[in-house]
Protein backbone atom coordinates (compact mmCIF):
# COMPACT_ATOMS: atom_id res chain seq x y z
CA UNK A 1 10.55 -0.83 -19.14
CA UNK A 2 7.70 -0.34 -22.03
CA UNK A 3 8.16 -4.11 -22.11
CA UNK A 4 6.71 -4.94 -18.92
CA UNK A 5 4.49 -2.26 -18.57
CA UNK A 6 2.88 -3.74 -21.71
CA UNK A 7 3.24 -7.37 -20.59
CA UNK A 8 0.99 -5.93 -17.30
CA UNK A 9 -1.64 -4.27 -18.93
CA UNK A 10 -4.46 -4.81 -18.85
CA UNK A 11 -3.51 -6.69 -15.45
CA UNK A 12 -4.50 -9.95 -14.18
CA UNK A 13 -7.06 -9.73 -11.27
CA UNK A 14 -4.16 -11.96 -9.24
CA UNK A 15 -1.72 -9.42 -10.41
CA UNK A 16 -3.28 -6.28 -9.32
CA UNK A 17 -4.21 -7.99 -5.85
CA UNK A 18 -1.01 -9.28 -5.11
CA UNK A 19 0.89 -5.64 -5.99
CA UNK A 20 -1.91 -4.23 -3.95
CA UNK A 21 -0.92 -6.41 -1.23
CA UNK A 22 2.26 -5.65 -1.54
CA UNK A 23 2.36 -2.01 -0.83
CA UNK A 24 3.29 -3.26 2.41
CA UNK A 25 5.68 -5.75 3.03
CA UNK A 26 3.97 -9.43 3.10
CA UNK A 27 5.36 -13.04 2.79
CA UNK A 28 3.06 -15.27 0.58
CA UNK A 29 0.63 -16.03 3.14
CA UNK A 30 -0.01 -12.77 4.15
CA UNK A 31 -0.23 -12.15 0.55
CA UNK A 32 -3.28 -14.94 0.36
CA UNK A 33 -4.83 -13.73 3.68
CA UNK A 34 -4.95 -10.21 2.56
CA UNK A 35 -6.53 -10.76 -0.80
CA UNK A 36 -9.10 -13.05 0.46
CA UNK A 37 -10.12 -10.54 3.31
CA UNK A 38 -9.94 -7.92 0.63
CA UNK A 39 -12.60 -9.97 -2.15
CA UNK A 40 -14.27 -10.96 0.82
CA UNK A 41 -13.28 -14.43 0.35
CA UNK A 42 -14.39 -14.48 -3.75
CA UNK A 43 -11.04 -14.76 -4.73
CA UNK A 44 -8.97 -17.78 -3.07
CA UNK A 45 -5.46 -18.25 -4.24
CA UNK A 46 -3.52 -21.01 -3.78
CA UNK A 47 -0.09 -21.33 -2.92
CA UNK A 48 1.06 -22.51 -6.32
CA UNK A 49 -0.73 -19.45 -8.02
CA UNK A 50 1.18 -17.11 -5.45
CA UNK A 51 4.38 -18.22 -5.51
CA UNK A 52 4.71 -18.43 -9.53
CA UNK A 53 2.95 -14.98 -9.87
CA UNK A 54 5.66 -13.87 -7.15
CA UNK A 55 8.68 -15.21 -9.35
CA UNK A 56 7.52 -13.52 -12.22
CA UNK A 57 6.91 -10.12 -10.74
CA UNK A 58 10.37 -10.61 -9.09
CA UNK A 59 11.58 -11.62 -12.39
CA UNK A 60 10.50 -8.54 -13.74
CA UNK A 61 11.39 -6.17 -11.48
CA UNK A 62 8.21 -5.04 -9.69
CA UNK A 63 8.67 -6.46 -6.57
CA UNK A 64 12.03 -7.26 -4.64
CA UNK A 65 12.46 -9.32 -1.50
CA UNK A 66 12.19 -6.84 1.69
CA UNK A 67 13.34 -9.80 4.00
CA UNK A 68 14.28 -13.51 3.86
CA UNK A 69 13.72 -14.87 7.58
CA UNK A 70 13.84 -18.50 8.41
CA UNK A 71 10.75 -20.01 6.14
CA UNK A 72 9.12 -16.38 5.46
CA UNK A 73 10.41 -14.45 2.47
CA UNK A 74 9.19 -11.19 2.55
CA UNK A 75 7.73 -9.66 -0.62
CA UNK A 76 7.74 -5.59 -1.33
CA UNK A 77 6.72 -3.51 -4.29
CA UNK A 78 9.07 -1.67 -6.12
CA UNK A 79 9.19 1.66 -7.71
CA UNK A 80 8.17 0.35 -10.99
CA UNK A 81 5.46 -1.70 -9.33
CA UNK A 82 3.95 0.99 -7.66
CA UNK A 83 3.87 2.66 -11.38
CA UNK A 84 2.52 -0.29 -13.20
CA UNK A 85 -0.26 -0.77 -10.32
CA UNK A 86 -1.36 3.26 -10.52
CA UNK A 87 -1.84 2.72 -14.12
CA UNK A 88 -3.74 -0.18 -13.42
CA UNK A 89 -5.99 1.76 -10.87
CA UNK A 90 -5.81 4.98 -13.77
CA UNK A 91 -7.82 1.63 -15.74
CA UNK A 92 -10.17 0.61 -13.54
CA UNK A 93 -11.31 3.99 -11.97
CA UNK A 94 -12.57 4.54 -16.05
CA UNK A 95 -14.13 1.49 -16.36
CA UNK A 96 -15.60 2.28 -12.91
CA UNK A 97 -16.48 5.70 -13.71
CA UNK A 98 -18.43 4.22 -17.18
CA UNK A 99 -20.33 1.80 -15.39
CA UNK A 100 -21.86 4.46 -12.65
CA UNK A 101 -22.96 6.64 -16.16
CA UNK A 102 -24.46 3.67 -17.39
CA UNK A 103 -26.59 3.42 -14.33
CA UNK A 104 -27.04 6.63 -14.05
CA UNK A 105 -27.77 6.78 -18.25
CA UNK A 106 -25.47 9.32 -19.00
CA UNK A 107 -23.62 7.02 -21.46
């Protein structure tokens, strides 16, 4: 498990959007319709990028298929996903929190 949470952090800006997505259940073009709604279209995925992403996170354990309907597969986050995407948030709320002291210039 130390493995892959070290293989996942820091995270990819595709990984963390696509475990984000995946906190509810999604096939992989929900997946690409959520994220771009999310970035507000700055981040466009393509299919390719998904689906490989997908495999991997499947491969290791952080996601699971939820459903596998006739040309939809379903896509959920596991328990370990969930885990390795709260540490990622634990990451980026600091980084957030350091740049509003900056501004503020409390650094």
């Amino acid at each position: 498990m130390d493995k892959v949470f070290k293989k996942y952090h820091p995270m990819t800006e595709t990984a963390f959007y696509i475990l984000f997505s995946l906190t509810v259940p999604r096939h992989g073009y929900g997946i690409i319709k959520n994220i771009e709604a999310l970035t507000n279209g700055r981040l466009k995925l393509g299919s390719g990028t998904i689906y490989g992403t997908l495999m991997k996170m499947q491969n290791d354990e952080l996601i699971v298929l939820f459903s596998d309907e006739e040309r939809k597969t379903i896509y959920e986050i596991t328990t370990l996903g969930q885990q390795i995407l709260q540490q990622e948030m634990r990451r980026i709320k600091e980084i957030h929190d350091h740049i509003i002291q900056f501004e503020e210039g409390k650094q």
